[in-house]
Protein backbone atom coordinates (compact mmCIF):
# COMPACT_ATOMS: atom_id res chain seq x y z
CA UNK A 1 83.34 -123.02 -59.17
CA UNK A 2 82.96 -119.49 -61.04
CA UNK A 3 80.37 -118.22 -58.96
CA UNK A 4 78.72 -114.52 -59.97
CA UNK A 5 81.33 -112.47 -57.84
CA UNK A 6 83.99 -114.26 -59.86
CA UNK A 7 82.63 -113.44 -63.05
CA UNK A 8 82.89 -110.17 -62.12
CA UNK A 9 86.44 -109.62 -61.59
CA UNK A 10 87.33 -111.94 -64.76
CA UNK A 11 84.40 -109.57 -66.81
CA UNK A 12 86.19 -106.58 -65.54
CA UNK A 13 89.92 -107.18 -64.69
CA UNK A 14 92.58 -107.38 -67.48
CA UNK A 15 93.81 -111.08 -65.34
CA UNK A 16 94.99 -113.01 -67.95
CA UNK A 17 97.69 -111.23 -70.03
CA UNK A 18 97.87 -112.59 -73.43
CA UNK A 19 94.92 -114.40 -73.19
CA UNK A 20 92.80 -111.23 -73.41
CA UNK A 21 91.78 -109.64 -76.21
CA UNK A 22 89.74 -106.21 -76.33
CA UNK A 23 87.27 -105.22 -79.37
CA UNK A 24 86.55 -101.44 -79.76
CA UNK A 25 82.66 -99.62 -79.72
CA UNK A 26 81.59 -99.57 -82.94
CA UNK A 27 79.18 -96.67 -84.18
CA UNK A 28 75.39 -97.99 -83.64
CA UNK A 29 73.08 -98.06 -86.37
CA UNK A 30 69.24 -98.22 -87.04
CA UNK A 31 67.10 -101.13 -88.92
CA UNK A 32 63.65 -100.58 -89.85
CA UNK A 33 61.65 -103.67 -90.53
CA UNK A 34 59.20 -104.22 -93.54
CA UNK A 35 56.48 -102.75 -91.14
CA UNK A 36 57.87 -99.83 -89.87
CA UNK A 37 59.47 -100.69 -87.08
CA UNK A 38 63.05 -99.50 -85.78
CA UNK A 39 65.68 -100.92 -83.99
CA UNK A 40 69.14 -99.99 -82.90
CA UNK A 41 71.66 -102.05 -83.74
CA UNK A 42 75.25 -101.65 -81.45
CA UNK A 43 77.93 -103.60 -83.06
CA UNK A 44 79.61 -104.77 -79.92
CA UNK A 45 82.91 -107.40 -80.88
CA UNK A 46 84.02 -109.80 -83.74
CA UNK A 47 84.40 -113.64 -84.01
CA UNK A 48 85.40 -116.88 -86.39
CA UNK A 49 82.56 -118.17 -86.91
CA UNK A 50 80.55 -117.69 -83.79
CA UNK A 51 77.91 -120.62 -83.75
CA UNK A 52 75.39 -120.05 -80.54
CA UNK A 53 75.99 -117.79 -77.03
CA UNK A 54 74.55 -118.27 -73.75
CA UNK A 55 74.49 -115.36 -70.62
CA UNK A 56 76.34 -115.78 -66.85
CA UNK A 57 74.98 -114.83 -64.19
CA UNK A 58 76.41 -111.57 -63.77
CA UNK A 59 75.62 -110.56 -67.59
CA UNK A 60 79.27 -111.89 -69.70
CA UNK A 61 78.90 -114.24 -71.89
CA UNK A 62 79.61 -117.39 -73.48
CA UNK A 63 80.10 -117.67 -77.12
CA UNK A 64 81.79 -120.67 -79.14
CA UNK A 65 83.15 -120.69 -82.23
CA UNK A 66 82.98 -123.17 -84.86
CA UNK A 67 86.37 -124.12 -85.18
CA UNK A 68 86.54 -125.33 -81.43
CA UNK A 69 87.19 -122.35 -79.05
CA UNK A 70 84.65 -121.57 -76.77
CA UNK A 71 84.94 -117.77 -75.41
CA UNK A 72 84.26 -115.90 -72.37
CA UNK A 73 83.20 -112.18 -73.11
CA UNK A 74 82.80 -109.38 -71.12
CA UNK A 75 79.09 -107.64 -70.18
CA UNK A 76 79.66 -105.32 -73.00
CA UNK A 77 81.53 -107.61 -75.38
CA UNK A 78 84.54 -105.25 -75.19
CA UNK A 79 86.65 -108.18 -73.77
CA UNK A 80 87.38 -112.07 -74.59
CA UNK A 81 89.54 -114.77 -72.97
CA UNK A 82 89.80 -118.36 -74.31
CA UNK A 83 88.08 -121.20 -72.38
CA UNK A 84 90.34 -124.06 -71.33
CA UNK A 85 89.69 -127.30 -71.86
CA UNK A 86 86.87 -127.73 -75.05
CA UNK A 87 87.02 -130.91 -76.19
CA UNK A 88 88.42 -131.59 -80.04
CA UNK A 89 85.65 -131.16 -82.28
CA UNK A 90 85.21 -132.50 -85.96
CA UNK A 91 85.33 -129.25 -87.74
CA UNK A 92 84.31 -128.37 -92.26
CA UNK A 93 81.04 -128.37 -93.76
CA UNK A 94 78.55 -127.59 -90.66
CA UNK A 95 80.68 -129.35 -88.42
CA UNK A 96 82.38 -128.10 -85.29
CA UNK A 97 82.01 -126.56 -81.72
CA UNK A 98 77.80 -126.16 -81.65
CA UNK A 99 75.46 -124.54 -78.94
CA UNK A 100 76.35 -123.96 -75.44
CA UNK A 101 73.90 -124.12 -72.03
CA UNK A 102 73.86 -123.32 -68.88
CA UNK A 103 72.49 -126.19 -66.24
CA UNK A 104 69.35 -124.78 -64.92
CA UNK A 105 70.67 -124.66 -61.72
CA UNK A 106 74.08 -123.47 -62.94
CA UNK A 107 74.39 -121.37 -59.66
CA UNK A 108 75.10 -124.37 -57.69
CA UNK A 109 77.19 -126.94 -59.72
CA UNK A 110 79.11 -124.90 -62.30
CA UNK A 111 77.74 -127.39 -65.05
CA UNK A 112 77.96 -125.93 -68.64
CA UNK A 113 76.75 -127.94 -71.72
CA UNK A 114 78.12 -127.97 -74.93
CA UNK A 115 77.18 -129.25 -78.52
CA UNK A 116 79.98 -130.49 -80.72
CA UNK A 117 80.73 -132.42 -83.91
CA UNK A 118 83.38 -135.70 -83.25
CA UNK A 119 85.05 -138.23 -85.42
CA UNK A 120 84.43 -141.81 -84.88
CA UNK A 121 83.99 -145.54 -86.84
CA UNK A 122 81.84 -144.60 -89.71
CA UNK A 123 82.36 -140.84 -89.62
CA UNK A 124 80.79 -138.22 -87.96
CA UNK A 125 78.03 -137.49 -85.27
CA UNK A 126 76.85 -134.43 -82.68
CA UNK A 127 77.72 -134.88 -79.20
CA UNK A 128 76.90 -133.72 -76.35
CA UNK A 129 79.53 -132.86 -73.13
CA UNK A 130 79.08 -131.58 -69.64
CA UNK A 131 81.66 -129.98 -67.96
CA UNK A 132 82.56 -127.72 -64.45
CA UNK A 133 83.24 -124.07 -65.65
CA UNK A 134 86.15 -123.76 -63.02
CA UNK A 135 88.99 -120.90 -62.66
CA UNK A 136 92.20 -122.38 -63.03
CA UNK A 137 94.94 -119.66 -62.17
CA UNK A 138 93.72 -116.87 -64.00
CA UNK A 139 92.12 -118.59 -66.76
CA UNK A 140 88.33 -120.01 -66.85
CA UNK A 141 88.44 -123.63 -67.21
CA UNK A 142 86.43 -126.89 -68.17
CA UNK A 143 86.94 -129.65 -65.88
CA UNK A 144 85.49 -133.26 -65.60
CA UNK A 145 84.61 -133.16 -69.22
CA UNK A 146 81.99 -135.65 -70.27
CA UNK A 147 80.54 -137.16 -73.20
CA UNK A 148 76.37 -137.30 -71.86
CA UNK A 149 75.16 -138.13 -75.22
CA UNK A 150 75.96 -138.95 -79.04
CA UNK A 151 74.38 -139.20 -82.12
CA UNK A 152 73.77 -142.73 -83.20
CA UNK A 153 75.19 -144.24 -85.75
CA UNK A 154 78.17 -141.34 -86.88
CA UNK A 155 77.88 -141.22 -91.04
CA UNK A 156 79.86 -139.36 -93.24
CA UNK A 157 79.23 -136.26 -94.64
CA UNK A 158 79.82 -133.38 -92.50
CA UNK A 159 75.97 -131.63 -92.64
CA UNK A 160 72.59 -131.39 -90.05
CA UNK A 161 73.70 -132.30 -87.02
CA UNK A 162 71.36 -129.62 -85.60
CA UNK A 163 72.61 -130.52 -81.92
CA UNK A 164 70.84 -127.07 -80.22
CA UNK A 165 69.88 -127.75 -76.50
CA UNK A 166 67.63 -126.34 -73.94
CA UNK A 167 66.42 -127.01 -70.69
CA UNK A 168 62.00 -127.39 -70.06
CA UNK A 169 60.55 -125.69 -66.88
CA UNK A 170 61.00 -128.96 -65.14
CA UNK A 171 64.93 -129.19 -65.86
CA UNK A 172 64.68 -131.74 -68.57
CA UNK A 173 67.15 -131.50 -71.08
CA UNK A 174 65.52 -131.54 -75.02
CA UNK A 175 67.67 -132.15 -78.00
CA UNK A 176 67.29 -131.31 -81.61
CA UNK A 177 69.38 -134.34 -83.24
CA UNK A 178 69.39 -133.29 -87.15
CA UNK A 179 68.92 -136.81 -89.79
CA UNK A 180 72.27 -135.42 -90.76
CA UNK A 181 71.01 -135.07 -94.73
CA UNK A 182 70.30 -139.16 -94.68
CA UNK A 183 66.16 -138.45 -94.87
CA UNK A 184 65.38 -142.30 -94.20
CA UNK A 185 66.88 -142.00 -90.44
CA UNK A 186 64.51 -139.73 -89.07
CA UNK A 187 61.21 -142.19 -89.37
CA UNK A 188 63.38 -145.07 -88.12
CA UNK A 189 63.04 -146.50 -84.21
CA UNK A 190 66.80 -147.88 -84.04
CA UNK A 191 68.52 -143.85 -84.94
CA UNK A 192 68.38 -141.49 -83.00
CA UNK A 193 68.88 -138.86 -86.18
CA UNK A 194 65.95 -136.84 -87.46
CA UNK A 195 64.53 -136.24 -84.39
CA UNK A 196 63.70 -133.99 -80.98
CA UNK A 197 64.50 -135.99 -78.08
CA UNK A 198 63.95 -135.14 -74.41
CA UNK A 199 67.12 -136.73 -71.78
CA UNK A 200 67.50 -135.98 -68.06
CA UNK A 201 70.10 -133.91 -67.67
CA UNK A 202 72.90 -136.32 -67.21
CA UNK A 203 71.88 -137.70 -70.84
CA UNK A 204 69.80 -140.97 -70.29
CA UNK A 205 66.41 -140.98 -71.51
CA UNK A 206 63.80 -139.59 -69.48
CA UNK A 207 61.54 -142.87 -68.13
CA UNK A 208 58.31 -141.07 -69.51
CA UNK A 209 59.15 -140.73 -72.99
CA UNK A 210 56.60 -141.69 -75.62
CA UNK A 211 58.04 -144.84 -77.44
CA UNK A 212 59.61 -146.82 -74.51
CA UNK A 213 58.42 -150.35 -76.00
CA UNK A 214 60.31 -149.57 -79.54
CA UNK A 215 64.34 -150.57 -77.72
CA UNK A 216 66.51 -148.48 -75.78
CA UNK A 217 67.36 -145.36 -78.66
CA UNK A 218 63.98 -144.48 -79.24
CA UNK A 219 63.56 -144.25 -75.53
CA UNK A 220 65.32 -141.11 -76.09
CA UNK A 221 62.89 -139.98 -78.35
CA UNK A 222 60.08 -137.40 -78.11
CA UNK A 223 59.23 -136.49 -81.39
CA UNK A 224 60.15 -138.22 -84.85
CA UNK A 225 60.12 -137.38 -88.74
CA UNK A 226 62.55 -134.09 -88.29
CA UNK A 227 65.28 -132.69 -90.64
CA UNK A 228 67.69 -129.63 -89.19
CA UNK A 229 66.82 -128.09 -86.46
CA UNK A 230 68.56 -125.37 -85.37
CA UNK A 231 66.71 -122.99 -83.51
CA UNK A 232 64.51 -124.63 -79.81
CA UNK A 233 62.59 -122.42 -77.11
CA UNK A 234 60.14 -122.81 -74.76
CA UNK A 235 57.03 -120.24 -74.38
CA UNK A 236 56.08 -119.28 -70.92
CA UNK A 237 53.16 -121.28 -71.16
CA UNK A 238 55.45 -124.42 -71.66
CA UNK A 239 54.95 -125.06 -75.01
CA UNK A 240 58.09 -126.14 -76.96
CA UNK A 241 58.71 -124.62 -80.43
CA UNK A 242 61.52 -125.38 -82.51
CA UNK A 243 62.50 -124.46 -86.47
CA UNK A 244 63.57 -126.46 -89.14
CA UNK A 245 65.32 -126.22 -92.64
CA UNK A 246 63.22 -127.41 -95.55
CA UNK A 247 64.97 -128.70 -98.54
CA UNK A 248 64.45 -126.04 -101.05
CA UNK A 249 61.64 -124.45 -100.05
CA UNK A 250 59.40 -125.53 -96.88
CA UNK A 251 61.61 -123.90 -94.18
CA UNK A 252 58.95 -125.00 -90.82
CA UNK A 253 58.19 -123.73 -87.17
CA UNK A 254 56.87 -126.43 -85.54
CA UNK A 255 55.01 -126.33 -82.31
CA UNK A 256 56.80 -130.00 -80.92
CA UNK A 257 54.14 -132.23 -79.30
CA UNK A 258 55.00 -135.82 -77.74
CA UNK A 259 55.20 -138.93 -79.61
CA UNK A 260 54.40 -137.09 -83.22
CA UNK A 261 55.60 -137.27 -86.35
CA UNK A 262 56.28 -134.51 -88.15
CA UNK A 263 57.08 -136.21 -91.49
CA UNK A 264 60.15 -135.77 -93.24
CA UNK A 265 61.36 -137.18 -95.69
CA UNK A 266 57.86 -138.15 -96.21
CA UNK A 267 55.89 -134.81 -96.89
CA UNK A 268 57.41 -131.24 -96.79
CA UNK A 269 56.25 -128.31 -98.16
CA UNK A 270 59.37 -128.24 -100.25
CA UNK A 271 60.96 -129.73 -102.64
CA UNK A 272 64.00 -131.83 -103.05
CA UNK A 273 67.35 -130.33 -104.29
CA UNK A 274 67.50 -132.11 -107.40
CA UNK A 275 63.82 -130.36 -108.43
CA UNK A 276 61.67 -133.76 -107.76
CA UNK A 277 58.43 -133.15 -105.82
CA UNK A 278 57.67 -134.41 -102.06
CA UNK A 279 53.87 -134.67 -101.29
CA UNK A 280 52.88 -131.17 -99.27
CA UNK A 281 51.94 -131.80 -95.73
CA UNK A 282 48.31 -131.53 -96.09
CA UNK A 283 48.24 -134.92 -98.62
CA UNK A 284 49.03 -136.41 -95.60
CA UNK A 285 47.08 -135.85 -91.99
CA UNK A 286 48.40 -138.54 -90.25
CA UNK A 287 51.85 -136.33 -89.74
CA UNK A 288 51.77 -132.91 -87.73
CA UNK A 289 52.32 -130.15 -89.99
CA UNK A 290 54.10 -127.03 -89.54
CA UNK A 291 52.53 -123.68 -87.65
CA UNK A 292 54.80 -121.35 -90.09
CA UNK A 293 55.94 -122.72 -93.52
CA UNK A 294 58.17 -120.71 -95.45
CA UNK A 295 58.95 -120.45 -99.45
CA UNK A 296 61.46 -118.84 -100.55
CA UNK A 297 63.12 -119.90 -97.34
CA UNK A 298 64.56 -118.18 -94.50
CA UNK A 299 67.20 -120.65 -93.82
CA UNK A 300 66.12 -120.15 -89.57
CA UNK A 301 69.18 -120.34 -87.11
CA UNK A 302 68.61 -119.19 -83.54
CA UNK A 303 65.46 -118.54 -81.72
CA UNK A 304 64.64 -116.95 -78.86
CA UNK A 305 61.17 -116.34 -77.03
CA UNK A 306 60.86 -112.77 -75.88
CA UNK A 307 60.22 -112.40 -71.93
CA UNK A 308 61.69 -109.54 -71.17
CA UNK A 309 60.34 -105.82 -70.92
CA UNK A 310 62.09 -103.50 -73.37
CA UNK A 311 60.75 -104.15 -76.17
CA UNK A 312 56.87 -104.45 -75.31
CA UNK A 313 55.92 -105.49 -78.70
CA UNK A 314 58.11 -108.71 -78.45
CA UNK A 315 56.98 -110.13 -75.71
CA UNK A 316 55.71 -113.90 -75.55
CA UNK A 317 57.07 -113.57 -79.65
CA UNK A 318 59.39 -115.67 -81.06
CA UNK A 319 62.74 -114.17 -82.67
CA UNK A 320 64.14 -116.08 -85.20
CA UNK A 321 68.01 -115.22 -87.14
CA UNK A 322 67.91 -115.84 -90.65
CA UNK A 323 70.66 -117.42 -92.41
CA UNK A 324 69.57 -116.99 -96.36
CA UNK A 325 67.16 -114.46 -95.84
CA UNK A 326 70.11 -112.29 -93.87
CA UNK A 327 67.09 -111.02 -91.25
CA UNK A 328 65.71 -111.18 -87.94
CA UNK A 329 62.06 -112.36 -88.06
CA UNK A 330 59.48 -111.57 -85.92
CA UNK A 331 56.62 -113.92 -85.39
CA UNK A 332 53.86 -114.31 -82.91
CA UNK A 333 52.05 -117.39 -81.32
CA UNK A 334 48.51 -117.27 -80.31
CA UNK A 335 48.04 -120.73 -78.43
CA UNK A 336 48.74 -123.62 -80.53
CA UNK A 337 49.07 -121.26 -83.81
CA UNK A 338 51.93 -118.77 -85.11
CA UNK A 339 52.38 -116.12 -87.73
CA UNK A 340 55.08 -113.91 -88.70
CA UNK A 341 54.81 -110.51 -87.84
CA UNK A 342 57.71 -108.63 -89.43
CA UNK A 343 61.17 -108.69 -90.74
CA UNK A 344 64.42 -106.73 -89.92
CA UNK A 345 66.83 -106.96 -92.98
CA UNK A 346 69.89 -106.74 -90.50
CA UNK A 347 72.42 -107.13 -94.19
CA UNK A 348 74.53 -110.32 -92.85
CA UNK A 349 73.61 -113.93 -92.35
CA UNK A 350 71.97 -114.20 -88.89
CA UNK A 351 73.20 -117.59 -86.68
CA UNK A 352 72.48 -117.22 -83.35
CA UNK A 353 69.41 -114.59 -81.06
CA UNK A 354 69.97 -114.49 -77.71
CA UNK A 355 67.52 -112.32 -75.29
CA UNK A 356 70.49 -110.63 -72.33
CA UNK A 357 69.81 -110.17 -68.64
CA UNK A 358 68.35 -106.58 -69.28
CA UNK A 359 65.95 -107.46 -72.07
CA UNK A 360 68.15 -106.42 -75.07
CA UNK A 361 68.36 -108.70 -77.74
CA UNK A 362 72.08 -110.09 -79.53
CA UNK A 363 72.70 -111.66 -81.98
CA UNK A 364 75.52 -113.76 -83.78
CA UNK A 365 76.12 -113.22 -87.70
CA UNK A 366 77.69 -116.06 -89.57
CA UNK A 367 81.07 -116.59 -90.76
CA UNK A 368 84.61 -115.33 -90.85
CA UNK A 369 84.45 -112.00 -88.68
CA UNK A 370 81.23 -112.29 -87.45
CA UNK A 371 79.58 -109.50 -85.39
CA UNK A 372 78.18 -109.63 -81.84
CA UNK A 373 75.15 -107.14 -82.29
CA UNK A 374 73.20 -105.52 -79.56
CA UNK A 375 69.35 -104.71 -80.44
CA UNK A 376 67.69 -102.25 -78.40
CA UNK A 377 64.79 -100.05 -79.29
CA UNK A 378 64.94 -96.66 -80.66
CA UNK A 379 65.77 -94.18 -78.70
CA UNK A 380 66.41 -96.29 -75.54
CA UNK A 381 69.30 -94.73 -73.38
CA UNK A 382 72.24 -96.66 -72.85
């Protein structure tokens, strides 16, 4: 198992030859958001298409990218060496190598999780694998890879899988399983697309879950009605928040609640591509509407929930990247409500916000040559 000690010598030791590849500083710059505040910004290394990131225990990194390599990068992001043994991925459109988690008690039983899209009868469909981060020789290493759990049915089309992951206070594991831009999916019992479901973390259904009389998918299930989801935290209070792409307009933050349903294709505050209206939330009670609606949209994609301490005026906020809007919002819950605060214009499409070990923020921009990006506050030292 790669225990902390041993991702320490890999983070620090040039052990694997042609395998590693180094990334120079680049100079740091400031962003000022539309209230006034600042940030530095430390452009820190350079990826295909990074797609989500997760911290080790000794402060490196994991960080996949969409085309199906998942890397391990040093504590400062100066270094990165190919993980073995990702399984092949369905990659074009949004398709490809998706989030990647740490197993709560990671520490112990080397278990990493990743999101992917895969091929199969009927097309395409998010899955889910475990795996043992190993070393083998000199090279970090996936072994006993394992499907846990798969969207249901695959369809073609190669958009909203959603497939981010992350682990409640009491180690269960929640999934945000997009309707994969099929609408009619994510109010039906026998899919289990369009919706936030909550699994044990070896991927069966947790025996608690809200619609257990309904057949064995939408025991999986623990909220309905959802588009594409790709941004999930929880608060430290345990509430579970997750964001979710409108159609063109009516980008959400939802505060997800068991057994509701949060309406799509139904009502949305947007409206469809093609210009034709979709009754607004409020026509409708019976569905849970949205904390935070946004039009124009943001296009959210990674969230994080500040815990940490250095930046005081984050904490218990919500940070969310911004893939149209090219920013870093800022918004704030107060119990069962949210609002958003402020917005960095950080100049790039934002995909991924990740809080490190030491309270700094990073983030992921999109695309071809996409920056890793330290955020710490003005005038911090290091």
């Amino acid at each position: 198992m790669l225990t902390s000690q041993t991702f320490g010598k890999i983070a620090g030791a040039p052990l694997f030859g042609a395998l590693l590849f180094t990334v120079p500083a680049a100079a740091q710059t400031t962003v000022e958001s539309d209230k006034g505040s600042t940030i530095r910004v430390q452009p820190v290394a350079t990826f295909d298409e990074p797609w989500a990131m997760t911290f080790m225990p000794d402060g490196s990194m994991l960080v996949t990218e969409k085309a199906g390599t998942l890397m391990h990068v040093s504590a400062d992001g100066s270094e990165k060496t190919p993980v073995a043994g990702v399984p092949a991925v369905a990659y074009g459109g949004q398709g490809g190598l998706g989030d990647v988690v740490l197993h709560p008690d990671f520490a112990e039983n080397g278990f990493v999780y990743l999101s992917f899209a895969e091929e199969g009868e009927g097309g395409q469909g998010a899955a889910i694998a475990r795996a043992k981060l190993v070393t083998a020789g000199d090279r970090p290493t996936l072994e006993g890879v394992k499907v846990v759990w798969r969207q249901v049915p695959k369809v073609s089309g190669m958009g909203h899988y959603s497939h981010r992951i992350a682990f409640s206070p009491d180690g269960k594991m929640f999934v945000t399983s997009g309707e994969r831009q099929e609408k009619t999916p994510a109010q039906a019992m026998d899919t289990n697309l369009g919706k936030v479901l909550r699994l044990e973390d070896d991927g069966t259904a947790a025996s608690d879950n809200p619609w257990q009389d309904d057949g064995e998918i939408a025991k999986q299930f623990w909220t309905i009605g959802n588009r594409n989801m790709l941004g999930i935290d929880f608060a430290a209070d345990g509430k579970l928040w997750v964001h979710e792409m409108g159609p063109k307009g009516g980008d959400e933050l939802n505060l997800i609640e068991k057994g509701e349903n949060y309406g799509w294709p139904v009502v949305s505050n947007g409206v469809n591509y093609s210009g034709s209206p979709i009754p607004d939330h409020d026509t409708r009670p019976e569905f849970n509407k949205p904390e935070i609606s946004w039009t124009p949209v943001i296009a959210p994609a990674g969230f994080v929930i500040y815990d940490g301490e250095m930046f005081p005026d984050f904490k218990g906020d919500g940070l969310i990247g911004g893939l149209k809007s090219q920013a870093l919002v800022h918004v704030s819950f107060d119990g069962s409500t949210a609002r958003e605060v402020e917005r960095f214009d950080m100049g790039n499409r934002i995909r991924e916000v990740e809080q490190g070990p030491d309270g700094a923020l990073w983030l992921l921009e999109d695309g071809s040559g996409g920056r890793l990006l330290k955020l710490t506050p003005e005038g911090a030292d290091g």
